[in-house]
N, C-alpha and C. Protein backbone atom coordinates (compact mmCIF):
# COMPACT_ATOMS: atom_id res chain seq x y z
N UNK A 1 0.40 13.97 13.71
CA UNK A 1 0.00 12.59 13.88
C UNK A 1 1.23 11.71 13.77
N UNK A 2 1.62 10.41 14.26
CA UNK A 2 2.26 9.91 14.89
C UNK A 2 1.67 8.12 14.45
N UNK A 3 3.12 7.58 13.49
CA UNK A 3 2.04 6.21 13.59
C UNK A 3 3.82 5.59 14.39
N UNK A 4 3.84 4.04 14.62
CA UNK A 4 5.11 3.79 14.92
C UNK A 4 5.03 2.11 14.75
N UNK A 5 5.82 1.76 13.99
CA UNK A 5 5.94 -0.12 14.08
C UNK A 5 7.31 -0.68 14.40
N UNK A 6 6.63 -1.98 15.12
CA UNK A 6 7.97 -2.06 15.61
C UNK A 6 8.91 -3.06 14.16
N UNK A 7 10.02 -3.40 14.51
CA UNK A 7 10.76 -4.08 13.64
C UNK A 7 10.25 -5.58 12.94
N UNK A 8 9.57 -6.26 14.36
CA UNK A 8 9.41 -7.29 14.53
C UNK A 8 8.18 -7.68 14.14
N UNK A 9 7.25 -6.81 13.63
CA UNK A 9 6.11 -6.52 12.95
C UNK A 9 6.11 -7.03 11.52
N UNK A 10 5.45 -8.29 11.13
CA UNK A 10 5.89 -8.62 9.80
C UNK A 10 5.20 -7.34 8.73
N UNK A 11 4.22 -6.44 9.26
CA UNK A 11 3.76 -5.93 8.19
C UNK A 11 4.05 -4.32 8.25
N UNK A 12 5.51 -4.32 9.08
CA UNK A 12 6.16 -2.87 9.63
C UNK A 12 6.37 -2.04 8.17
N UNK A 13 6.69 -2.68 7.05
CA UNK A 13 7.06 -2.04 5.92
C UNK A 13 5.17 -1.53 5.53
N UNK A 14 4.38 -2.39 5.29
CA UNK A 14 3.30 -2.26 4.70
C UNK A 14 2.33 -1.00 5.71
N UNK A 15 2.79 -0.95 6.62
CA UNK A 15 2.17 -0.02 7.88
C UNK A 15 2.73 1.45 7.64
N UNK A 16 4.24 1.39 6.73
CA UNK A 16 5.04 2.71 6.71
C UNK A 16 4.67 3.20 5.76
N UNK A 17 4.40 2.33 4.73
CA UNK A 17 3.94 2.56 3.05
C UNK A 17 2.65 3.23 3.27
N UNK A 18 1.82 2.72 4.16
CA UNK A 18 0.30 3.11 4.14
C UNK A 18 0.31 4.61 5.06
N UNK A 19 0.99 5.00 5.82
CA UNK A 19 1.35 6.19 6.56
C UNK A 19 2.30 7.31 5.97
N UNK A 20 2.67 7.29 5.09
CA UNK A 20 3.94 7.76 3.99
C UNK A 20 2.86 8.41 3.17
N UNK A 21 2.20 7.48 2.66
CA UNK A 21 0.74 7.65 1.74
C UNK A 21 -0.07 8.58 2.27
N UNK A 22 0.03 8.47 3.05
CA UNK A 22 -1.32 9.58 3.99
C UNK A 22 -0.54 10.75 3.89
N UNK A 23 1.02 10.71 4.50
CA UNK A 23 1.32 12.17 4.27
C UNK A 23 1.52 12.86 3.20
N UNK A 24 2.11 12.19 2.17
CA UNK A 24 2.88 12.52 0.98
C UNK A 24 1.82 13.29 0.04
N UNK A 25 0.45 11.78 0.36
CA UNK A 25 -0.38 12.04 -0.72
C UNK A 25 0.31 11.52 -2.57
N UNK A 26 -0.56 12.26 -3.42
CA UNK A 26 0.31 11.83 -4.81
C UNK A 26 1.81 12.95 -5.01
N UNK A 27 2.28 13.51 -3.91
CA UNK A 27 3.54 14.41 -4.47
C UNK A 27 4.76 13.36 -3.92
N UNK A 28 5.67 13.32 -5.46
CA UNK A 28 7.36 12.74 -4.75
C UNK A 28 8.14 13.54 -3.96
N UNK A 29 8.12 13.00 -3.26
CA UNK A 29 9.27 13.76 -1.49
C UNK A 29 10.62 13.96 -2.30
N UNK A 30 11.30 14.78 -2.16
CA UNK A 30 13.10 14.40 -2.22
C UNK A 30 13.18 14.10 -0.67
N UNK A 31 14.28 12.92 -0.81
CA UNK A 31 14.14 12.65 0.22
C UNK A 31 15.80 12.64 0.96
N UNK A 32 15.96 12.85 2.36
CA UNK A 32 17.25 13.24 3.09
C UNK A 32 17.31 11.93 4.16
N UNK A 33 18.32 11.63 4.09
CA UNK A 33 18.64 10.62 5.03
C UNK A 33 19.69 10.76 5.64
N UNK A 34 20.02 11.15 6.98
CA UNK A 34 20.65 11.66 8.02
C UNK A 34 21.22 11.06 8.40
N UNK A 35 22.73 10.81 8.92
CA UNK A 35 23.24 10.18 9.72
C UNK A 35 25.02 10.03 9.31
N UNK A 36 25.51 9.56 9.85
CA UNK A 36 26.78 8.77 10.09
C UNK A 36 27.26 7.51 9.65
N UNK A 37 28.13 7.39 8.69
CA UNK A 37 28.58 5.95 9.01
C UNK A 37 29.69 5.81 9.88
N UNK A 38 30.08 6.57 10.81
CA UNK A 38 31.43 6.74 11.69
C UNK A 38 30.69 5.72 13.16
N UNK A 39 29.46 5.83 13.08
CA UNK A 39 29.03 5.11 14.35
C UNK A 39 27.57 4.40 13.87
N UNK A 40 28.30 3.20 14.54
CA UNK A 40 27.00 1.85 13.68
C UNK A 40 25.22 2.93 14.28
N UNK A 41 25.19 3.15 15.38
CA UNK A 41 23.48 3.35 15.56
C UNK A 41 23.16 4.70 14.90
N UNK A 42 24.62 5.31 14.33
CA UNK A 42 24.01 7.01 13.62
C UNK A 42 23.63 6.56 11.99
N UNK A 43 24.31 4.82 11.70
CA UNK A 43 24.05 5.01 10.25
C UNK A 43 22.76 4.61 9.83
N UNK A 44 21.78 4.32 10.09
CA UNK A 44 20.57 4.33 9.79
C UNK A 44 19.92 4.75 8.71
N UNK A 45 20.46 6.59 8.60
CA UNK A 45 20.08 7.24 7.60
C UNK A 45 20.94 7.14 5.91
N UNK A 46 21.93 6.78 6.25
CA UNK A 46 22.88 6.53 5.11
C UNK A 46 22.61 5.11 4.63
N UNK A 47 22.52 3.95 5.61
CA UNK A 47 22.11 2.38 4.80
C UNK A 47 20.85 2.80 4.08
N UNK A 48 19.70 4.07 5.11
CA UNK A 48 18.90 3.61 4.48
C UNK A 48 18.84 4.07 2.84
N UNK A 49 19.57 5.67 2.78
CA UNK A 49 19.58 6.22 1.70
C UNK A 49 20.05 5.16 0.56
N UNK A 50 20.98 4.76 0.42
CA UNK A 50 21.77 3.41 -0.02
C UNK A 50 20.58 2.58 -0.33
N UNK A 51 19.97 1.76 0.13
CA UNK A 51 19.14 0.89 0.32
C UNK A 51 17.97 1.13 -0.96
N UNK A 52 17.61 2.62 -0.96
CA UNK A 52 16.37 3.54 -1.87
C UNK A 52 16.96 3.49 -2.83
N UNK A 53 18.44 4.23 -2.82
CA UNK A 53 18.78 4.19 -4.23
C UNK A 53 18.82 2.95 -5.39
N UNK A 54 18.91 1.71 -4.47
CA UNK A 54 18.94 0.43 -5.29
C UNK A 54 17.38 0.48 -5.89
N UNK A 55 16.61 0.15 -4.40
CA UNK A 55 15.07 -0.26 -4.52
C UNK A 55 14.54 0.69 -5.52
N UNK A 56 14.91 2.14 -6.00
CA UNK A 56 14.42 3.16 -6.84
C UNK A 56 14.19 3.31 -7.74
N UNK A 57 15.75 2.56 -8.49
CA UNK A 57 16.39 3.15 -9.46
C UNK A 57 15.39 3.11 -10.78
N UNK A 58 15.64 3.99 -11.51
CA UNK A 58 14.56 3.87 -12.67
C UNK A 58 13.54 5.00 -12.23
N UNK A 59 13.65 5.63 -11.27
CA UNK A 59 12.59 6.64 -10.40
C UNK A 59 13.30 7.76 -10.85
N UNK A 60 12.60 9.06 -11.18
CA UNK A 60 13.16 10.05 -10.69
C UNK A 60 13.39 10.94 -9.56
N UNK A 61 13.62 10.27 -8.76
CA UNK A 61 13.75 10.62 -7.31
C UNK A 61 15.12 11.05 -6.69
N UNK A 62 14.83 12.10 -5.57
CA UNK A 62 16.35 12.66 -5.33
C UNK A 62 16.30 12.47 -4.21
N UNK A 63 17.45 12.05 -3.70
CA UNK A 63 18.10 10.89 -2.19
C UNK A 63 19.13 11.34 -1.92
N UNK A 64 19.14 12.19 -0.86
CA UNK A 64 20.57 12.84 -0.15
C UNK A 64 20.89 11.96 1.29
N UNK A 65 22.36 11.71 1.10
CA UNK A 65 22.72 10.93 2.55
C UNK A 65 22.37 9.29 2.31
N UNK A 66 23.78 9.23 1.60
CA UNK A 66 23.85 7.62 1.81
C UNK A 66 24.99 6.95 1.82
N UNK A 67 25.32 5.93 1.98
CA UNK A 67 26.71 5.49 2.69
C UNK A 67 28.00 5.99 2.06
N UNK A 68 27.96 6.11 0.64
CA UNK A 68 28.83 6.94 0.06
C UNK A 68 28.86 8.28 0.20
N UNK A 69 27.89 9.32 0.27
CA UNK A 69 27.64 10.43 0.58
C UNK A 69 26.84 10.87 1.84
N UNK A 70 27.75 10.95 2.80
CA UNK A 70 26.48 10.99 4.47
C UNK A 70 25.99 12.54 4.06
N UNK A 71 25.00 12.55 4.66
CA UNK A 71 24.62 13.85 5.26
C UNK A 71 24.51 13.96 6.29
N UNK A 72 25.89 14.72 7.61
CA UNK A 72 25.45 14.50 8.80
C UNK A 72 24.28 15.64 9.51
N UNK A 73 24.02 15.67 10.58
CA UNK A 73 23.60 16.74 11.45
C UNK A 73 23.91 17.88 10.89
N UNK A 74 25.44 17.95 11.42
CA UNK A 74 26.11 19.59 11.27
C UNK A 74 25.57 20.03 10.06
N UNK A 75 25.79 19.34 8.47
CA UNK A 75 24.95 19.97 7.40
C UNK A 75 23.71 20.52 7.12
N UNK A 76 23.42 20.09 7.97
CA UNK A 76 21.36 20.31 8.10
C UNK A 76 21.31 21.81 7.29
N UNK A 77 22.04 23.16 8.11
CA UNK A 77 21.70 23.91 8.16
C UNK A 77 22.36 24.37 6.52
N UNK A 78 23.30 24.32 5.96
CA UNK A 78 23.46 24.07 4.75
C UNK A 78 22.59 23.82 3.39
N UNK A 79 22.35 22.31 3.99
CA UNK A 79 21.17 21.35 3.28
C UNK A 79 20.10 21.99 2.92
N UNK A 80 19.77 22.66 4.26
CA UNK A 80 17.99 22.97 4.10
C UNK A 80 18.07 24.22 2.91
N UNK A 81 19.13 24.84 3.27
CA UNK A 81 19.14 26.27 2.10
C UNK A 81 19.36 25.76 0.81
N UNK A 82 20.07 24.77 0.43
CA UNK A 82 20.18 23.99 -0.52
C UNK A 82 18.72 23.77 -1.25
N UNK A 83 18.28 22.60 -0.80
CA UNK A 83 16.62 22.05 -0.60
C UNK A 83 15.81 23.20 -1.38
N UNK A 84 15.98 24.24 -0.25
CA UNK A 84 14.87 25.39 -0.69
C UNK A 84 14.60 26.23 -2.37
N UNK A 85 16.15 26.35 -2.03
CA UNK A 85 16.47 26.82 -3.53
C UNK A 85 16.11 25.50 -4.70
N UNK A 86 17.09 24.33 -4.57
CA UNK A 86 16.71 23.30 -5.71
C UNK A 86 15.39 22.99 -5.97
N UNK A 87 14.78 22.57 -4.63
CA UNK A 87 13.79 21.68 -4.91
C UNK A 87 12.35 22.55 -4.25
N UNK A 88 12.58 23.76 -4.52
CA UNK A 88 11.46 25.23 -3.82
C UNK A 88 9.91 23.85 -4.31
N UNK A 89 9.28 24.17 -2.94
CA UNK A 89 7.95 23.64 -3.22
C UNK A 89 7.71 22.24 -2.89
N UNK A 90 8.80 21.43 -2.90
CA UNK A 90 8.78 19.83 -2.74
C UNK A 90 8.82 19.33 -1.20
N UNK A 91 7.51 18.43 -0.94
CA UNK A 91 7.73 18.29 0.63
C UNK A 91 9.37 17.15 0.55
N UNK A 92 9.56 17.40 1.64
CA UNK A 92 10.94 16.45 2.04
C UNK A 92 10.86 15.70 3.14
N UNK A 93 11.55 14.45 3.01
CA UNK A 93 11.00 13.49 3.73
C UNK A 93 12.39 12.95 4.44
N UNK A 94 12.50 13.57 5.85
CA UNK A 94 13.79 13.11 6.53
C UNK A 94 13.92 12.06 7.14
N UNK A 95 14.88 11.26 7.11
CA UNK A 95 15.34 9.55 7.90
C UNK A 95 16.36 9.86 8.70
N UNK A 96 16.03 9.52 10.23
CA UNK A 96 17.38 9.69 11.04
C UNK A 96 17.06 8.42 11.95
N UNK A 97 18.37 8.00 12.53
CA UNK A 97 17.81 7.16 13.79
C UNK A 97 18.19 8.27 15.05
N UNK A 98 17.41 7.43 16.49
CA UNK A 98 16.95 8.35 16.99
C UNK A 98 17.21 7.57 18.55
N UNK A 99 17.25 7.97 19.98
CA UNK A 99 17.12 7.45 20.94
C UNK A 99 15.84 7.42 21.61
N UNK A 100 15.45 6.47 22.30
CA UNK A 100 14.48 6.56 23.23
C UNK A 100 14.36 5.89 24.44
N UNK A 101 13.24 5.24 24.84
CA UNK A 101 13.19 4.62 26.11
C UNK A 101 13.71 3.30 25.78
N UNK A 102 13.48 2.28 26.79
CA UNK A 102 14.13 1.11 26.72
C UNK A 102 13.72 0.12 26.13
N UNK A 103 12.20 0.53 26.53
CA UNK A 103 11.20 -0.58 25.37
C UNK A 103 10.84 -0.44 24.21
N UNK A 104 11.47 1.24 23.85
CA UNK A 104 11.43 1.66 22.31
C UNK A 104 12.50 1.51 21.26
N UNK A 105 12.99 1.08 21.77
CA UNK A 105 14.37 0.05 20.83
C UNK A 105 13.61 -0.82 19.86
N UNK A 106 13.83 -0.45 18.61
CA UNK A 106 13.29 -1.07 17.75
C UNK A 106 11.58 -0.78 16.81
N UNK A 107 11.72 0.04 17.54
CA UNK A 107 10.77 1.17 16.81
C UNK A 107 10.75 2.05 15.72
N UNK A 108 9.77 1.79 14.78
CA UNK A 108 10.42 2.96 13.88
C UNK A 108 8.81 4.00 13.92
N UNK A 109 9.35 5.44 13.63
CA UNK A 109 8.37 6.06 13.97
C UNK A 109 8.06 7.30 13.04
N UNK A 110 6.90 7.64 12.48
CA UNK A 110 6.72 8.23 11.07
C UNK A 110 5.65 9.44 11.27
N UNK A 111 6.37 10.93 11.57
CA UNK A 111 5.62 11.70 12.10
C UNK A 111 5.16 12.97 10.71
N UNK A 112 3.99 13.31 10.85
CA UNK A 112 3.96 14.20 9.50
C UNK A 112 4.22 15.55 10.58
N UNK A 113 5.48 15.84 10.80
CA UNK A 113 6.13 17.06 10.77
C UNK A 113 7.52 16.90 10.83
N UNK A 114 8.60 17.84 10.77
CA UNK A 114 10.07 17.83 10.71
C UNK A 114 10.65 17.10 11.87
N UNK A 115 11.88 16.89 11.29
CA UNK A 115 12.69 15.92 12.23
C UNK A 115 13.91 17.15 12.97
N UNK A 116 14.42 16.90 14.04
CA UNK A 116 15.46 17.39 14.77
C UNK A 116 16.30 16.67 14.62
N UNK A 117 17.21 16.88 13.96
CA UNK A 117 18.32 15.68 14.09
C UNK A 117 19.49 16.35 14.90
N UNK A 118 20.30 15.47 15.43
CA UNK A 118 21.11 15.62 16.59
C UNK A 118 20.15 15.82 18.19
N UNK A 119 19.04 15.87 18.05
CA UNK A 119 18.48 16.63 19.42
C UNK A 119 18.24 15.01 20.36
N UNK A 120 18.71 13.98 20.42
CA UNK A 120 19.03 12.59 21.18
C UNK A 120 20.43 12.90 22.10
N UNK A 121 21.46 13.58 21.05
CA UNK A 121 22.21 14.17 21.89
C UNK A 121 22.44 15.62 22.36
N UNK A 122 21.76 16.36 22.75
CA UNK A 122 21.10 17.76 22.72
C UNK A 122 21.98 18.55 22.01
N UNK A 123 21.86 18.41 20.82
CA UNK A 123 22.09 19.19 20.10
C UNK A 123 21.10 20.36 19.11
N UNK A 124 21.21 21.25 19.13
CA UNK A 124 20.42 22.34 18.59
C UNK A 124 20.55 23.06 16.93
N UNK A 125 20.31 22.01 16.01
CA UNK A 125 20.85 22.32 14.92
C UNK A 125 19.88 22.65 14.14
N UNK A 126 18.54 22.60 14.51
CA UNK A 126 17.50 23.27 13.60
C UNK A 126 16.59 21.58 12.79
N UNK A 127 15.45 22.22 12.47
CA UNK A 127 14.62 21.39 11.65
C UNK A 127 14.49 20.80 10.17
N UNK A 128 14.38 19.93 9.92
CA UNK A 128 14.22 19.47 8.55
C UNK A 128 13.39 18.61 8.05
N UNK A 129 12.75 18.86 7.07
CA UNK A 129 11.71 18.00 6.38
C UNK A 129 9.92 18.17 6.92
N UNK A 130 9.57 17.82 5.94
CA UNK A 130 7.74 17.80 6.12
C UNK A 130 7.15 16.77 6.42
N UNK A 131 8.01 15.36 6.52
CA UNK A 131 7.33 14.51 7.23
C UNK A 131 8.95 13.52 7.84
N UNK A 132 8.86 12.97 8.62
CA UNK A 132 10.11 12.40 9.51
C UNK A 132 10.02 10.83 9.50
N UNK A 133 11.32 10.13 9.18
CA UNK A 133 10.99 8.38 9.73
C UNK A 133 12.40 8.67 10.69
N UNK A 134 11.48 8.18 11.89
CA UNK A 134 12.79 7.74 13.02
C UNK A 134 13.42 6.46 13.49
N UNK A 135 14.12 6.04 13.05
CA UNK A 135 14.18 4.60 13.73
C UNK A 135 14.87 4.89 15.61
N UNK A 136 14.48 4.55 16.25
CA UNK A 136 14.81 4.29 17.26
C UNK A 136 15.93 2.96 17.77
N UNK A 137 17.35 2.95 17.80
CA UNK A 137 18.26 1.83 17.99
C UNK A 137 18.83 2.34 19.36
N UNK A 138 18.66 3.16 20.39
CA UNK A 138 19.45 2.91 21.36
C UNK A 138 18.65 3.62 22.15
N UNK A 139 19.13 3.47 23.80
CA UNK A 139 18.63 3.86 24.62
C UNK A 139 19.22 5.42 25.15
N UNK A 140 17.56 6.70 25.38
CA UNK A 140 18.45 7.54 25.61
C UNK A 140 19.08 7.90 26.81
N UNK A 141 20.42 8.22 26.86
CA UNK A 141 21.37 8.27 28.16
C UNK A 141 21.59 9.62 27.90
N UNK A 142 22.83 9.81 29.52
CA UNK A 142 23.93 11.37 29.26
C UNK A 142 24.33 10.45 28.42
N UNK A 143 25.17 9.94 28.14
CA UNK A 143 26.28 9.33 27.42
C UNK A 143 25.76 8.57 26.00
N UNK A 144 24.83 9.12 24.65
CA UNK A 144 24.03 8.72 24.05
C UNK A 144 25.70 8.29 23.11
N UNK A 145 26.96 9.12 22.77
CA UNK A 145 27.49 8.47 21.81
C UNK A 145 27.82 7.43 21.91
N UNK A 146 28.19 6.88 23.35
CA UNK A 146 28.91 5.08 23.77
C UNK A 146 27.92 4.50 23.60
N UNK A 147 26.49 4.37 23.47
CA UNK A 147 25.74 3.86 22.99
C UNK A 147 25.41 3.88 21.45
N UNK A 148 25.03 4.57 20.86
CA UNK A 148 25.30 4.60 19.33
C UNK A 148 26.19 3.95 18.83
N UNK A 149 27.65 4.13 19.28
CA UNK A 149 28.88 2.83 19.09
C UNK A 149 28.74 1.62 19.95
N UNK A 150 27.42 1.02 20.28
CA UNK A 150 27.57 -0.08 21.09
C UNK A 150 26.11 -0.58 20.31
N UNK A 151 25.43 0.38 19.36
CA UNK A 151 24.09 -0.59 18.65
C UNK A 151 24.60 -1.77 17.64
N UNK A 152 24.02 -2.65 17.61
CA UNK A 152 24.17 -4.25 17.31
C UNK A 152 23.76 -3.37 15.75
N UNK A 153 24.76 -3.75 14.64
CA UNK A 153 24.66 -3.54 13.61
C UNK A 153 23.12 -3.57 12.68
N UNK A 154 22.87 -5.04 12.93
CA UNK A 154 21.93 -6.04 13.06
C UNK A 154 20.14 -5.15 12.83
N UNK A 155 20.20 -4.88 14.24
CA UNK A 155 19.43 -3.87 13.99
C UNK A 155 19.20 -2.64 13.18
N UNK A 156 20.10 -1.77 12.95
CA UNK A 156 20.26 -0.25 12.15
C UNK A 156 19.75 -1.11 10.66
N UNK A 157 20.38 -2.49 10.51
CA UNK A 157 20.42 -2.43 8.70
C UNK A 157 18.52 -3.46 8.38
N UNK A 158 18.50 -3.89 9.44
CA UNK A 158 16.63 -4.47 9.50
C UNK A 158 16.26 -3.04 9.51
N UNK A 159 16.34 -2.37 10.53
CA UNK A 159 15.76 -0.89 10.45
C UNK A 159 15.37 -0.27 9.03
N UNK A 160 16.58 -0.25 8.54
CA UNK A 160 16.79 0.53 7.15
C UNK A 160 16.19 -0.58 6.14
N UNK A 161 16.49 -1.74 6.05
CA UNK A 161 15.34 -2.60 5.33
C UNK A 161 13.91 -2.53 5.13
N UNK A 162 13.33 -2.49 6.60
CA UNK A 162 12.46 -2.23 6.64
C UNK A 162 11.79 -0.91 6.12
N UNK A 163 12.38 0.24 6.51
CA UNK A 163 11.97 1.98 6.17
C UNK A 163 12.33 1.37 4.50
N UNK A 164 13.51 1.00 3.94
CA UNK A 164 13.66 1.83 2.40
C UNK A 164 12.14 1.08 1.34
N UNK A 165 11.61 -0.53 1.96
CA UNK A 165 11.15 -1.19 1.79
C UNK A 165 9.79 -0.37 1.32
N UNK A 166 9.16 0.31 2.61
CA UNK A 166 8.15 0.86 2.90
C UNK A 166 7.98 2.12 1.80
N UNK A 167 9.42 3.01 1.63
CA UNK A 167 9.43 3.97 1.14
C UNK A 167 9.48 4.26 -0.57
N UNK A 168 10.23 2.86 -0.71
CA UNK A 168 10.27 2.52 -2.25
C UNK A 168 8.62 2.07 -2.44
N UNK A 169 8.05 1.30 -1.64
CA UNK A 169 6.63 1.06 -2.58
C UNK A 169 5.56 2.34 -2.63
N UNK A 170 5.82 3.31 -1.91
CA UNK A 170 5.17 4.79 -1.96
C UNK A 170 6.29 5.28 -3.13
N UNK A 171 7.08 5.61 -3.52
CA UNK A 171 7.75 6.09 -4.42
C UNK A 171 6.94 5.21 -5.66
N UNK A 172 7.35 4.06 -5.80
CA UNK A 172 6.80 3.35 -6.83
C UNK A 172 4.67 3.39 -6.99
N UNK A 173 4.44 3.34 -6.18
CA UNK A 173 2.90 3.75 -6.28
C UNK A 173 2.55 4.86 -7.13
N UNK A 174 3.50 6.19 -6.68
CA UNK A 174 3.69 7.45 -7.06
C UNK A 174 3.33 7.53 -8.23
N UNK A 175 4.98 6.83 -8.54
CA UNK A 175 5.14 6.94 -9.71
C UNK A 175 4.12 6.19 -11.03
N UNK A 176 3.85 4.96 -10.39
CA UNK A 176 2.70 4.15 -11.38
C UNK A 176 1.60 5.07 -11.58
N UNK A 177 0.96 5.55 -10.62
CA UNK A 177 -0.22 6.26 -11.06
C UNK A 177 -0.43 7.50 -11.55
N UNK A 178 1.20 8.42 -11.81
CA UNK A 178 1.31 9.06 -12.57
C UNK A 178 1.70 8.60 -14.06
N UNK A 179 2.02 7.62 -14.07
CA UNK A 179 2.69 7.10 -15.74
C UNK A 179 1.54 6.61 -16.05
N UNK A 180 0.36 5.69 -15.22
CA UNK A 180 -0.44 5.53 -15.96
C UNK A 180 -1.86 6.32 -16.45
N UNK A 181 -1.66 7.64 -15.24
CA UNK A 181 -2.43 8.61 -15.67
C UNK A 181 -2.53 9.43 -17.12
N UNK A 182 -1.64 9.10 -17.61
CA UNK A 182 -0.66 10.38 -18.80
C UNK A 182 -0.22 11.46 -18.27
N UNK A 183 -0.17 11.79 -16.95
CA UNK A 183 -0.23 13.02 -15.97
C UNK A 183 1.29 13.37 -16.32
N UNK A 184 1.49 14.87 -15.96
CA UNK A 184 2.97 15.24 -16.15
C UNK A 184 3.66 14.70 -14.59
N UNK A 185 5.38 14.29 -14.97
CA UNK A 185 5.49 13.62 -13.77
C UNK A 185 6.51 14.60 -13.22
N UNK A 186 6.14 15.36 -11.97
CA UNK A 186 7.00 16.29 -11.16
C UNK A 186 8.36 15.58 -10.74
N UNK A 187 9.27 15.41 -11.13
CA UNK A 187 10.24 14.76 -10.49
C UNK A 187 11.49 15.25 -11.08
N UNK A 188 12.32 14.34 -11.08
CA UNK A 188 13.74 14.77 -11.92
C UNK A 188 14.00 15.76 -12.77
């Protein structure tokens, strides 16, 4: 299943929160955020990681890939063996931006199955995560990197506003209704 809002959507965060919810359910995601800061439309996943860690903090939540620490593509395959071993059992919740059509610029899109990252520029690096946020910032071409270095900053960091926005009030939900359950809290 497949939900998608656009940017310009005042209630794009409250639409991601409520679809996050559906997948997650009451379990905390560790969550991976993909991307680049070497090229404004790959960093998406790193502002947004960045972005969580502020909105979080006080969470026990684990956030890979953020402007200080990218996690690109090429790591995936690394990562995931990583993941498996640390965090055996925990769904994971991947952030990448992503290309599409022309009118999908500015889309962000929240699928409950794994993300491909690199596959905008056909790249074949394998799958990650149990549920996916894509932002969509450029159009897909042959030539997807001159575009990625040509996305309006502007966009990637509303993007990532919007997603960490959405993702911190499902983290924080999480977490409230386990602290106020007395419930043991799976996390950190």
């Amino acid at each position: 299943m497949e939900y998608a809002f656009h940017i310009f959507n005042k209630l794009a965060a409250d639409g991601i929160s409520a679809a996050l919810q559906k997948f997650t359910g009451d379990e905390m995601p560790v969550i991976v955020c993909v991307g680049s800061d070497l090229a404004i439309g790959d960093s998406l996943g790193p502002v947004c990681g960045s972005m969580l860690q502020y909105k979080t903090r006080g969470l026990p939540v684990f956030i890979y890939g953020t402007l200080a620490a990218p996690v690109t593509a090429k790591e995936i395959p690394y990562l995931r063996a990583f993941l498996k071993d640390t965090h055996e059992g925990r769904k994971i919740l991947a952030v990448d931006a992503a290309v599409g059509g022309s009118g999908d610029i500015g889309l962000i899109k929240i699928n409950d199955g794994a993300l491909l990252p690199g596959a905008g520029a056909n790249k074949k690096l394998g799958a990650i995560g149990d549920i996916s946020v894509m932002g969509i910032v450029a159009e897909k071409s042959v030539n997807n990197f001159g575009l990625l270095n040509s996305t309006r900053f502007h966009l990637v960091y509303t993007m990532a506003e919007i997603i960490s926005e959405g993702v911190a009030a499902v983290l924080w939900e999480i977490f409230g209704n386990r602290n106020s359950s007395g419930g043991n809290f799976r996390g950190a």
